[in-house]
C-alpha atoms as a PDB file:
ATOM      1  CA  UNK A   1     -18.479  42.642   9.878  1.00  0.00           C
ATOM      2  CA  UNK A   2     -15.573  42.697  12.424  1.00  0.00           C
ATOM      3  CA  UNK A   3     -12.698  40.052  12.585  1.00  0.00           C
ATOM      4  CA  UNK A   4     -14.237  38.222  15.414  1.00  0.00           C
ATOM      5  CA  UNK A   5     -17.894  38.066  14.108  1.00  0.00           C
ATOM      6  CA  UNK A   6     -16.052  35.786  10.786  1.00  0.00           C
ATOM      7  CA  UNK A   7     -17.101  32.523  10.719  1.00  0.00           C
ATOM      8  CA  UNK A   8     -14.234  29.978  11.579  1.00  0.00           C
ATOM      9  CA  UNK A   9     -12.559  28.367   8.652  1.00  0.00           C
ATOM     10  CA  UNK A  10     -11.133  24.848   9.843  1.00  0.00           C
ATOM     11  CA  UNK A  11      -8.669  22.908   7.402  1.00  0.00           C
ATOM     12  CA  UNK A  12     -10.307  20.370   5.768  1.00  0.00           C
ATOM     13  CA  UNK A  13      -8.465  16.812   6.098  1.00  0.00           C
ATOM     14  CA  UNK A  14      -8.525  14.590   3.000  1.00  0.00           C
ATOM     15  CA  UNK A  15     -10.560  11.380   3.882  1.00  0.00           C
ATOM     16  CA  UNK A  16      -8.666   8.379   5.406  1.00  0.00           C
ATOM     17  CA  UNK A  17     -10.020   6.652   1.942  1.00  0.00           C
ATOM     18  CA  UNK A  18      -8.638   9.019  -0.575  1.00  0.00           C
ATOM     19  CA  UNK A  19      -6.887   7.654  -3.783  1.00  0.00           C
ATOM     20  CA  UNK A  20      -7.693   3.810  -2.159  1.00  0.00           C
ATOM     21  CA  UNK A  21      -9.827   0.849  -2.887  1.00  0.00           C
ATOM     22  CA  UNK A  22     -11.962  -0.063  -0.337  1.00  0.00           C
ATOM     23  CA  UNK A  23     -14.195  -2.913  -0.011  1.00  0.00           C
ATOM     24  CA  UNK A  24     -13.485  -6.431  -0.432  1.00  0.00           C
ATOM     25  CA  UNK A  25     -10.468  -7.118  -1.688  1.00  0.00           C
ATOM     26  CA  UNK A  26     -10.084  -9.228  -4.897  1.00  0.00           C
ATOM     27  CA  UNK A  27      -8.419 -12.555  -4.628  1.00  0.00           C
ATOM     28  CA  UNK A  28      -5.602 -13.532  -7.174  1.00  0.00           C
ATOM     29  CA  UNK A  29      -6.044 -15.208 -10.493  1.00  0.00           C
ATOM     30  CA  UNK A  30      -4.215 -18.145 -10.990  1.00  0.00           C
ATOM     31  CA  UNK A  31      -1.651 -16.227 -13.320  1.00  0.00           C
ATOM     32  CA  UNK A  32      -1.157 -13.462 -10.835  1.00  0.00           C
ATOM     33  CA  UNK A  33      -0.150 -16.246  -8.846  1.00  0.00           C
ATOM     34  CA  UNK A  34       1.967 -17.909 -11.180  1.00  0.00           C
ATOM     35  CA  UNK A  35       4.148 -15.184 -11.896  1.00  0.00           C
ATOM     36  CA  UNK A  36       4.632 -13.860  -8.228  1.00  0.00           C
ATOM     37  CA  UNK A  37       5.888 -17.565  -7.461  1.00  0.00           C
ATOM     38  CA  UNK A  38       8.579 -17.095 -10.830  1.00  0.00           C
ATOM     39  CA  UNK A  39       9.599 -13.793  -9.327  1.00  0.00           C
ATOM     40  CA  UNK A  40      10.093 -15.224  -6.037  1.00  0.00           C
ATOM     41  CA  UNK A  41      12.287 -17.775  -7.207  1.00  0.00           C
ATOM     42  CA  UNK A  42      14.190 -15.808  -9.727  1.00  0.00           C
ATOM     43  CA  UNK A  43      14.692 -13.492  -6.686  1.00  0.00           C
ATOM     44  CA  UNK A  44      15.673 -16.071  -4.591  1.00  0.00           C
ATOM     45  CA  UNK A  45      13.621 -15.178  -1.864  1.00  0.00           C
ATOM     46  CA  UNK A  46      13.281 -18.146  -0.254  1.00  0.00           C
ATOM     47  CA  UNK A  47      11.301 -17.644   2.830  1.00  0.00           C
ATOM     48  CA  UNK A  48       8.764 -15.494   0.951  1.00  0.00           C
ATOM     49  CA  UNK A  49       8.401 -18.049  -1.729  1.00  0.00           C
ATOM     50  CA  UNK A  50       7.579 -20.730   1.074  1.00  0.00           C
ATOM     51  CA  UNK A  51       5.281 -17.760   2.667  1.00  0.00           C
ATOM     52  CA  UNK A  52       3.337 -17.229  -0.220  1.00  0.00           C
ATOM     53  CA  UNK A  53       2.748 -20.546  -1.130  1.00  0.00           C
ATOM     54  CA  UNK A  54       1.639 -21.399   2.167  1.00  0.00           C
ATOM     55  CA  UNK A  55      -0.957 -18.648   2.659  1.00  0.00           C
ATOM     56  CA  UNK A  56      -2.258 -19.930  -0.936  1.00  0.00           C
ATOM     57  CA  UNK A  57      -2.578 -23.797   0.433  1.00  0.00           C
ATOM     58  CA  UNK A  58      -3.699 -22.546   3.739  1.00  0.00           C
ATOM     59  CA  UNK A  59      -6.426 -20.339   3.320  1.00  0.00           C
ATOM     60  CA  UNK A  60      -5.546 -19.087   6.457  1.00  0.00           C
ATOM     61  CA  UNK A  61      -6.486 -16.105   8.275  1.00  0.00           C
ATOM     62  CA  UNK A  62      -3.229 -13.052   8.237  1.00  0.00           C
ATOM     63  CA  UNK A  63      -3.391 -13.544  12.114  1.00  0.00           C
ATOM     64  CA  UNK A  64      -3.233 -17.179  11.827  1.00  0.00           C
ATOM     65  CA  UNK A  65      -0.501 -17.619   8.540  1.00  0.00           C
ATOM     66  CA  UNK A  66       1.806 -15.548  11.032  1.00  0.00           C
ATOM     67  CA  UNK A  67       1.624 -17.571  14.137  1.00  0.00           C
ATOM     68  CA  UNK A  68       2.061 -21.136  11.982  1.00  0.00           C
ATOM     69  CA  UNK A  69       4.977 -23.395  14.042  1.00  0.00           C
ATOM     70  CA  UNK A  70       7.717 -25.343  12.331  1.00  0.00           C
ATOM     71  CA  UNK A  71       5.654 -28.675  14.263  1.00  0.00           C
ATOM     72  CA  UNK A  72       2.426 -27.650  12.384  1.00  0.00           C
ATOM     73  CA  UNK A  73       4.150 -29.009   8.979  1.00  0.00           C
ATOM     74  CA  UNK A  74       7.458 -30.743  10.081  1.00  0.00           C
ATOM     75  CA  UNK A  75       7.150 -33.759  11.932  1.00  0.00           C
ATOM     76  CA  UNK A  76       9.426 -36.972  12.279  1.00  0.00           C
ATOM     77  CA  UNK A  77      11.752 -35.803   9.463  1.00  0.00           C
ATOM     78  CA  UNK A  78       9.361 -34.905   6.910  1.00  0.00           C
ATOM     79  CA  UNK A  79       6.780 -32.395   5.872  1.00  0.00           C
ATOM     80  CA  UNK A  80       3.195 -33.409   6.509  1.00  0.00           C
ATOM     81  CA  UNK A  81       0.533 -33.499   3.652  1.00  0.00           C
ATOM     82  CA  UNK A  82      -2.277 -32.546   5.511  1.00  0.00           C
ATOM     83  CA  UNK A  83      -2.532 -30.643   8.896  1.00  0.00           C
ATOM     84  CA  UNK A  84      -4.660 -28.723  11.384  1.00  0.00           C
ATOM     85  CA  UNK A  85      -4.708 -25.488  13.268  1.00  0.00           C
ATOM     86  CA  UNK A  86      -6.699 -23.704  16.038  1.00  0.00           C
ATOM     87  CA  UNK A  87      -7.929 -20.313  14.651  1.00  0.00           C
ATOM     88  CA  UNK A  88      -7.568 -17.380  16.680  1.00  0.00           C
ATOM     89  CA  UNK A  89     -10.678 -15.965  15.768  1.00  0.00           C
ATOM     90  CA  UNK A  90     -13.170 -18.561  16.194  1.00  0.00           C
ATOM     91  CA  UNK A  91     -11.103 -21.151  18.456  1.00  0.00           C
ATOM     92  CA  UNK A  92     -12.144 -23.330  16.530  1.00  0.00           C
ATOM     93  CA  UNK A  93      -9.645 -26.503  14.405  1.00  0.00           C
ATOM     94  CA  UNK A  94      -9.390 -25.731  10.830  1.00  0.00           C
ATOM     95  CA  UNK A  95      -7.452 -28.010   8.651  1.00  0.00           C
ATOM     96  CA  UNK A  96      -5.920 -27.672   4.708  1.00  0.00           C
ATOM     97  CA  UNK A  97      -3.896 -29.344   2.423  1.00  0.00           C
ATOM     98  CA  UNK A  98       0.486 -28.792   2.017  1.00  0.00           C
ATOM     99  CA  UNK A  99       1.153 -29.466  -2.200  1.00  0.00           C
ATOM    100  CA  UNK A 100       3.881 -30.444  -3.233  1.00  0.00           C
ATOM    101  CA  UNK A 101       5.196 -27.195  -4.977  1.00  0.00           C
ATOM    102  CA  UNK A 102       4.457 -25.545  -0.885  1.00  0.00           C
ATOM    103  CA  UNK A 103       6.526 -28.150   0.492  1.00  0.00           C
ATOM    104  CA  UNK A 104       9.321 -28.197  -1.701  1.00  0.00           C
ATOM    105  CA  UNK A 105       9.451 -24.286  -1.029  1.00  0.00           C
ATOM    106  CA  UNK A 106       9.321 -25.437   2.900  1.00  0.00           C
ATOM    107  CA  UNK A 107      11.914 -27.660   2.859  1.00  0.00           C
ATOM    108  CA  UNK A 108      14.315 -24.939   1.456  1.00  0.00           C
ATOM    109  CA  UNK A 109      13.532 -22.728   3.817  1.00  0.00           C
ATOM    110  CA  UNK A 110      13.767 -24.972   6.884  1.00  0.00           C
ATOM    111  CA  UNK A 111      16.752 -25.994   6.123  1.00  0.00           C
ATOM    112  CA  UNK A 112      17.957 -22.457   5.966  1.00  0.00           C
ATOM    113  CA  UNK A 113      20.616 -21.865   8.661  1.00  0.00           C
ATOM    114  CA  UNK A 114      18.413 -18.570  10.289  1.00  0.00           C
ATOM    115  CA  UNK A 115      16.011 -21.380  10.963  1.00  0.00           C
ATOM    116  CA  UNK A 116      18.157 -23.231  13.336  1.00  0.00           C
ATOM    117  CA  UNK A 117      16.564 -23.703  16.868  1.00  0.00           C
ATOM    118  CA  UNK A 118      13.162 -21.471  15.413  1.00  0.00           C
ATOM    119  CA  UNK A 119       9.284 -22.459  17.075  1.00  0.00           C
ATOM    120  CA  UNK A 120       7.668 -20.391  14.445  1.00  0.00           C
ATOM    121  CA  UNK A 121       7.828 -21.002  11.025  1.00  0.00           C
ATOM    122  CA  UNK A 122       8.228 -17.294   9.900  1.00  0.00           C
ATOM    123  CA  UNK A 123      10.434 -15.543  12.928  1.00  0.00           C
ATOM    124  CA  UNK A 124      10.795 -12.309  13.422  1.00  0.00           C
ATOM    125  CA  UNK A 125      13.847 -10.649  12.836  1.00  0.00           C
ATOM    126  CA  UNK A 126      13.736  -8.645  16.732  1.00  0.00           C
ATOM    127  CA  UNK A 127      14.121 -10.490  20.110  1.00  0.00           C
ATOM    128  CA  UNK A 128      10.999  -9.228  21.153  1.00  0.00           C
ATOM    129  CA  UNK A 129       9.178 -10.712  18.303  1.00  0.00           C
ATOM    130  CA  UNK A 130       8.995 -14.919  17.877  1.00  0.00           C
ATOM    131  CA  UNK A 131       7.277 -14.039  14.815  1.00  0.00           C
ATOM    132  CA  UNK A 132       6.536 -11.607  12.093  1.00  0.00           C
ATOM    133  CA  UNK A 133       3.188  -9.398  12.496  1.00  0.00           C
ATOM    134  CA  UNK A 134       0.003  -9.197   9.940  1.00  0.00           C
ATOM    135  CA  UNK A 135       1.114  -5.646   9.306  1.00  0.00           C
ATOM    136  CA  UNK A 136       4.770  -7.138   7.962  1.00  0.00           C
ATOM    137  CA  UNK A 137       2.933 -10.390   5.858  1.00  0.00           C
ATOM    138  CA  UNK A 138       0.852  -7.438   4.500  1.00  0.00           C
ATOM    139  CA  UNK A 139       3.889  -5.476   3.479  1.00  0.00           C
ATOM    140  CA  UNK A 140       4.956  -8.303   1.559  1.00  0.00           C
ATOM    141  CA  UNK A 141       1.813  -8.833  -0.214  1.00  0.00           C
ATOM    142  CA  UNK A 142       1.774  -5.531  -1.292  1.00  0.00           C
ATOM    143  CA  UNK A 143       5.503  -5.726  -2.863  1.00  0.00           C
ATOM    144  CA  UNK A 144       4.362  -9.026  -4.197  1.00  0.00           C
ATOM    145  CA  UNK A 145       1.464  -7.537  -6.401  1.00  0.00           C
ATOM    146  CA  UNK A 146       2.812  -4.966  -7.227  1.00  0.00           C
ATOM    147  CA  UNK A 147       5.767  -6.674  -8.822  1.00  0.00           C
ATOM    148  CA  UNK A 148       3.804  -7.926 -11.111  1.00  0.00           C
ATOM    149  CA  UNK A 149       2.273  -4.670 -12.138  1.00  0.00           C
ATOM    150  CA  UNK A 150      -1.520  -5.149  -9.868  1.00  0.00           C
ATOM    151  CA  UNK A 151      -2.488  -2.199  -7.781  1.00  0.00           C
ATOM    152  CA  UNK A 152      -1.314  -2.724  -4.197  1.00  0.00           C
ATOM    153  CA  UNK A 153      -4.520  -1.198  -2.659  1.00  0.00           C
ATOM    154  CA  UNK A 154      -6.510  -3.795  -4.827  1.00  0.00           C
ATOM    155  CA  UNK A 155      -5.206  -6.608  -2.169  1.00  0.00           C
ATOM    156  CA  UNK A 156      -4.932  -7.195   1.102  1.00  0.00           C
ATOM    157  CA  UNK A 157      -4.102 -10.237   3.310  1.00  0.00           C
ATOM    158  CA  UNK A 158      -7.890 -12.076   2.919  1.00  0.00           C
ATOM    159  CA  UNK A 159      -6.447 -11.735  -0.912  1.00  0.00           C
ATOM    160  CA  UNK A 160      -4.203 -14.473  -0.002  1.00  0.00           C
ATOM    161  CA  UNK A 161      -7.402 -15.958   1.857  1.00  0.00           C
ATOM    162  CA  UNK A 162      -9.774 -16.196  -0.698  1.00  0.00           C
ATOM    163  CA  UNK A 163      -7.708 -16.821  -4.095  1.00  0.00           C
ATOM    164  CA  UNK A 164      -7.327 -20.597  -3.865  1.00  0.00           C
ATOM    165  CA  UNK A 165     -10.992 -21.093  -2.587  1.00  0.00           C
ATOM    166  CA  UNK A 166     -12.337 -18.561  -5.733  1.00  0.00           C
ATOM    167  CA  UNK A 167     -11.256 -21.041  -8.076  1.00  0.00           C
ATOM    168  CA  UNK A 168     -12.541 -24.239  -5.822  1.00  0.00           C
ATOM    169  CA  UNK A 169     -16.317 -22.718  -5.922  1.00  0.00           C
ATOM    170  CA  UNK A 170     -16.165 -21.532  -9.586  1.00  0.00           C
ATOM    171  CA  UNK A 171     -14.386 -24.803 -10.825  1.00  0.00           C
ATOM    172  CA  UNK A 172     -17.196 -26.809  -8.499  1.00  0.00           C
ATOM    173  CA  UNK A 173     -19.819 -24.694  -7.425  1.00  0.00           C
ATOM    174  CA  UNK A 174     -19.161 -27.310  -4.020  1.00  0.00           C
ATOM    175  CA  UNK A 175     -20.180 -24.172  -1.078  1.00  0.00           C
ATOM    176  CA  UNK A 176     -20.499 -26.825   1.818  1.00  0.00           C
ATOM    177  CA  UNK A 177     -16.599 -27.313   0.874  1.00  0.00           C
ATOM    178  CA  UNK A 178     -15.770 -24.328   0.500  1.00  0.00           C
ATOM    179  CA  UNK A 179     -17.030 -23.318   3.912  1.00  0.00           C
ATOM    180  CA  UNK A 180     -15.297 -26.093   5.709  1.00  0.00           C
ATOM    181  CA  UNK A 181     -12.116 -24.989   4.117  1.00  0.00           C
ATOM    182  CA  UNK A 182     -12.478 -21.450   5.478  1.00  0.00           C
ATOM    183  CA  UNK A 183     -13.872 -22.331   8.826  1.00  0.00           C
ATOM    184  CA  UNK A 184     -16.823 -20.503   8.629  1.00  0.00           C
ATOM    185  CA  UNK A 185     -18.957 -21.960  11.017  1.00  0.00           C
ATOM    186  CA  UNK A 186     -22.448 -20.446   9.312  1.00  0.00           C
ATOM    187  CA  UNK A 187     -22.625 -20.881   5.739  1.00  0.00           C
ATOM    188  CA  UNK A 188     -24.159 -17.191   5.067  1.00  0.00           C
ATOM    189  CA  UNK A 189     -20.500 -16.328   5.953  1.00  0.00           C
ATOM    190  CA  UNK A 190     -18.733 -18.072   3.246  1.00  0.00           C
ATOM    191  CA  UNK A 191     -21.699 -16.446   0.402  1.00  0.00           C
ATOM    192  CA  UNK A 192     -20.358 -12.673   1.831  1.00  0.00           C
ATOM    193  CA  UNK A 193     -17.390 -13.818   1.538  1.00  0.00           C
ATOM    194  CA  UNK A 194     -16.796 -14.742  -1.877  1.00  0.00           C
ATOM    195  CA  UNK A 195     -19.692 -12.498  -3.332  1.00  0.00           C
ATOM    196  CA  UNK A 196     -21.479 -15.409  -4.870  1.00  0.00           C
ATOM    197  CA  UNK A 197     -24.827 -14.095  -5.327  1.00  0.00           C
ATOM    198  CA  UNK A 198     -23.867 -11.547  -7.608  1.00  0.00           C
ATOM    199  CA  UNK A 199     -21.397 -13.624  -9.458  1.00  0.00           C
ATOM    200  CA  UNK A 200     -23.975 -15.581  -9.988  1.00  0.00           C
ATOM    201  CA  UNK A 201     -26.644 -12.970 -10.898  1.00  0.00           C
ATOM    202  CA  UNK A 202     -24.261 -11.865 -13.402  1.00  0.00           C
ATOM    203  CA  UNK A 203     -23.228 -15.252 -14.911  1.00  0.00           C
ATOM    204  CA  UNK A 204     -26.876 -16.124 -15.409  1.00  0.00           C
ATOM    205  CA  UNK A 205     -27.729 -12.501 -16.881  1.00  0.00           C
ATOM    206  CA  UNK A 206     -24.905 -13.278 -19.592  1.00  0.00           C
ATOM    207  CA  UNK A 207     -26.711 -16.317 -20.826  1.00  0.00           C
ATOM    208  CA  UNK A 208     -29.951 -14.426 -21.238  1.00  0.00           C
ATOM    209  CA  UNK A 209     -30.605 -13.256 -24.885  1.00  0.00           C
ATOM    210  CA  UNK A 210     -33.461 -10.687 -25.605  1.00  0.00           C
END
């Protein structure tokens, strides 16, 4: 066989999923989120502490978390309890809940002097940029997690997402409330989302005894 009757040997690339986990990504536990928030503080990071505990009370989208305004929480002197936001992805009002942990964190941090004079509630650190981007917030997740010893690639921003609404459904079973929470305008939706059927399957198969 001559040289140019030999079959071509290409390089074989190693698959864009290699050494990650795909799929849904897990939400946090409530002690996952516990000790992020002491290493936050301990850290004095003061505008990621308010970030995480926002995206936490929120339940808000990456796109959507990013994009919050200081008049979305702060108006006439104080921080609101309750508010509301137009998603970007369905258009649509969604509203949640500010604790009082979240707003004690937001005070701090709109009161910090970088905040002077800011529309958005997280801005960006370049002129070209009033806020920070999803790909930044998901940095920050990452370094968050894995802080605490939890594998990075484990979590993603819809960790953030789905971790306060996890315990909601499995404290309450209540799906019509966890849906409105969301925004998910069809209810199938909000069962992908949180993998409820085989939760379920699985919680029921553990009672069974043969």
């Amino acid at each position: 066989m001559t040289i140019s009757n030999l079959p071509m040997i290409r390089p074989v690339k190693p698959a864009w999923n290699r050494g990650r986990i795909i799929g849904q990504k897990r939400p946090l536990l409530p002690k996952h989120v516990w000790a992020i928030r002491v290493r936050l503080e301990l850290a004095g990071k003061i505008r990621e502490l308010a970030l995480f505990n926002t995206a936490i009370d929120s339940k808000l989208r990456g796109c959507d978390l990013v994009q919050l305004k200081v008049v979305d929480v702060y108006a006439a002197g104080r921080l609101k309890e309750r508010t509301s936001v137009i998603q970007c992805k369905t258009g649509k009002p969604v509203q949640f809940e500010i604790t009082e942990g979240t707003r004690a964190s937001l005070s701090k941090w709109i009161d910090c002097p970088e905040m002077r004079g800011s529309e958005y509630l997280w801005p960006g650190r370049f002129h070209d940029r009033p806020h920070i981007s999803t790909r930044q917030y998901g940095r920050m997740l990452k370094e968050w997690v894995a802080s605490i010893g939890l594998e990075p690639s484990a979590y993603g921003t819809h960790s953030m997402r789905r971790t306060k609404v996890a315990q909601i459904y499995k404290k309450t079973g209540n799906l019509r409330a966890v849906q409105l929470l969301l925004g998910h305008t069809k209810m199938d939706s909000t069962v992908r989302y949180l993998g409820i059927e085989l939760e379920d399957a699985l919680a029921i198969s553990e009672k069974i005894e043969i």
